[in-house]
Protein backbone atom coordinates (compact mmCIF):
# COMPACT_ATOMS: atom_id res chain seq x y z
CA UNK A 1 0.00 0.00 0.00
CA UNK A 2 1.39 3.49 -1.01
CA UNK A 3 0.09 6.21 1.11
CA UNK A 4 0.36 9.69 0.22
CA UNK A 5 0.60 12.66 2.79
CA UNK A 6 -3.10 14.18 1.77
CA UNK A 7 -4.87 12.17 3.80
CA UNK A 8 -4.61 10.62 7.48
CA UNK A 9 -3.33 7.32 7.05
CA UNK A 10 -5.50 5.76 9.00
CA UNK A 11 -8.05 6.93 6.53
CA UNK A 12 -6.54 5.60 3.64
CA UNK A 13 -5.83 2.40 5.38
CA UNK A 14 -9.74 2.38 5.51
CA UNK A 15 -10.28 3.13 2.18
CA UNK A 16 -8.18 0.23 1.18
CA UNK A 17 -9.84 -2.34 2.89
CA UNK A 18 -13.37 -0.55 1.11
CA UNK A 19 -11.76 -1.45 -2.26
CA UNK A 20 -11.01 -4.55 -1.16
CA UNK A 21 -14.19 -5.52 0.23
CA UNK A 22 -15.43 -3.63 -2.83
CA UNK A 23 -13.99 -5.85 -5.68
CA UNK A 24 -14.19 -9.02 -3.16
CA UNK A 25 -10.99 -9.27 -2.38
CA UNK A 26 -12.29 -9.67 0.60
CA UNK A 27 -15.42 -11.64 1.11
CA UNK A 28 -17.99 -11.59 3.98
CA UNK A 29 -16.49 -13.11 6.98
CA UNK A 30 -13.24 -13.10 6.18
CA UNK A 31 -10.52 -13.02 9.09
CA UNK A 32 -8.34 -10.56 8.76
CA UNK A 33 -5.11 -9.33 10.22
CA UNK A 34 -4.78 -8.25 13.96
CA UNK A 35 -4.10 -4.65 14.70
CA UNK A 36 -0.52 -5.29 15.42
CA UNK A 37 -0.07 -7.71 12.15
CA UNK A 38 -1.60 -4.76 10.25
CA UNK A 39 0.91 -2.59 11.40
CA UNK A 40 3.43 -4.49 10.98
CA UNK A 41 2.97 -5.19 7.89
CA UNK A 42 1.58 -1.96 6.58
CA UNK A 43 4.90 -0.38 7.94
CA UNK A 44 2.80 2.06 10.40
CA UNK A 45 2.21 2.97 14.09
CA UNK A 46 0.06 0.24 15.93
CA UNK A 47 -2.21 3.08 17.20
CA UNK A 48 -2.69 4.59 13.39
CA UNK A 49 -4.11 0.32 12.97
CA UNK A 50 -6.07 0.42 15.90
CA UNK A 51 -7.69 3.98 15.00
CA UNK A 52 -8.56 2.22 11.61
CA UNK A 53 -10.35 -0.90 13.22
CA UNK A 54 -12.19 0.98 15.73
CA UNK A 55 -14.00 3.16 12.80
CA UNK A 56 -14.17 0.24 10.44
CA UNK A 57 -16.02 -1.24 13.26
CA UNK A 58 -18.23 1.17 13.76
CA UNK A 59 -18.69 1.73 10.15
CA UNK A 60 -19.29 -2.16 10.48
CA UNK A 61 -17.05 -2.85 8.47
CA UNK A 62 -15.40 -5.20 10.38
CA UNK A 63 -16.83 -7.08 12.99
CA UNK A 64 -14.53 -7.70 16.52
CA UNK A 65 -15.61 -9.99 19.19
CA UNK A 66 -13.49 -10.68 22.19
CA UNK A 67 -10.77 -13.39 21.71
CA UNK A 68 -11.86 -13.98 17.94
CA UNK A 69 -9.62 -12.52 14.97
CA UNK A 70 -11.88 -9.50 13.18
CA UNK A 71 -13.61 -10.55 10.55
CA UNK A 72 -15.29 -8.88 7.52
CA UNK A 73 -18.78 -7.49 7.68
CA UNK A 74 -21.51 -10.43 6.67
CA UNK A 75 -24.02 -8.06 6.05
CA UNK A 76 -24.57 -7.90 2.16
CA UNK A 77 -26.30 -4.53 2.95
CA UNK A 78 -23.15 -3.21 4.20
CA UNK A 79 -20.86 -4.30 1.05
CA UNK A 80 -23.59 -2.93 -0.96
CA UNK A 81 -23.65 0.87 0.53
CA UNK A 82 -19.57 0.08 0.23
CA UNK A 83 -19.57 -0.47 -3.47
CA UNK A 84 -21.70 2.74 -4.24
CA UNK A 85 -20.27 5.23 -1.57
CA UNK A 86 -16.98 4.27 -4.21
CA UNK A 87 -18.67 4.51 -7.09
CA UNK A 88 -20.17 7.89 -6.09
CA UNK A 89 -16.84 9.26 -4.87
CA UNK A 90 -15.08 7.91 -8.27
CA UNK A 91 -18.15 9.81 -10.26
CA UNK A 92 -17.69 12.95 -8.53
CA UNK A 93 -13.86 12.72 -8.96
CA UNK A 94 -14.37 12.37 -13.11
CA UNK A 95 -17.28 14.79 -13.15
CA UNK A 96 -15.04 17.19 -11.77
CA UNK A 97 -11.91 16.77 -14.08
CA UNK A 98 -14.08 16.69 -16.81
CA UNK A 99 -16.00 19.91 -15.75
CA UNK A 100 -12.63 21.78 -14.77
CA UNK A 101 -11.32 21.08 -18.64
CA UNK A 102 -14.39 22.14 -19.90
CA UNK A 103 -15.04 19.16 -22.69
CA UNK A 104 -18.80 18.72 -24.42
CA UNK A 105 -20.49 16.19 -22.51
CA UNK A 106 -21.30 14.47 -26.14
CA UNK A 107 -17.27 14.35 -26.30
CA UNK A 108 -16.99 12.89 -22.55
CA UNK A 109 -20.10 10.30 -23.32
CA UNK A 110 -18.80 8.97 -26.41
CA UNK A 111 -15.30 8.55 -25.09
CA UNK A 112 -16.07 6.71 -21.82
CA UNK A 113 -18.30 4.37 -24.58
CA UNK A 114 -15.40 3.61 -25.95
CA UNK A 115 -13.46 2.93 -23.32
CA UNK A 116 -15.47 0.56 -22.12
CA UNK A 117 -16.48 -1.06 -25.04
CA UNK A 118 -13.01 -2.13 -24.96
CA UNK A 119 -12.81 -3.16 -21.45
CA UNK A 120 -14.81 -5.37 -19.24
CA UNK A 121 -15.62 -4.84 -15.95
């Protein structure tokens, strides 16, 4: 994970695990790392991981019970508001360049048909 210096990086440690629970990386249920392992492996402070966890899980996100690893959210509900609160925020973010260069929206429409003509997602 790169992380740039815009942005907490506790925040974009939670934005990760969105995309990955996003594109099912990461499934409902899944374990994942502890807060320590996290940091460890992330290369960052154990209480930037643990700040991450505790608003996953009250995002629920993640779900934590004592003595059990976290685990991903099961609620399908959940990984559905995920997927479009990234969708929206990728929108916005295109919407925006496109606006700020000023392009005909016939231009923008056609090209993005292209584009994914040519791509699957």
């Amino acid at each position: 994970m790169q992380f740039d210096q815009r942005s907490p990086v506790y925040l974009q440690v939670i934005h990760g695990f969105k995309e990955q629970i996003a594109s099912r990386e990461l499934t409902c249920g899944q374990e994942i790392p502890s807060r320590r392992a996290l940091a460890t492996k992330l290369g960052i402070n154990p209480n930037t991981a643990q700040k991450a966890y505790k608003k996953m899980e009250q995002e629920q996100l993640i779900i934590t019970e004592r003595n059990v690893p976290s685990r991903i959210t099961t609620n399908p509900h959940i990984v559905d508001r995920v997927r479009s609160e990234l969708l929206n925020e990728a929108v916005i973010q295109f919407v925006t360049s496109m606006q700020a260069i000023q392009l005909p929206f016939e231009e923008v429409v056609t090209t993005v048909k292209k584009h994914l003509s040519n791509k699957q997602l």
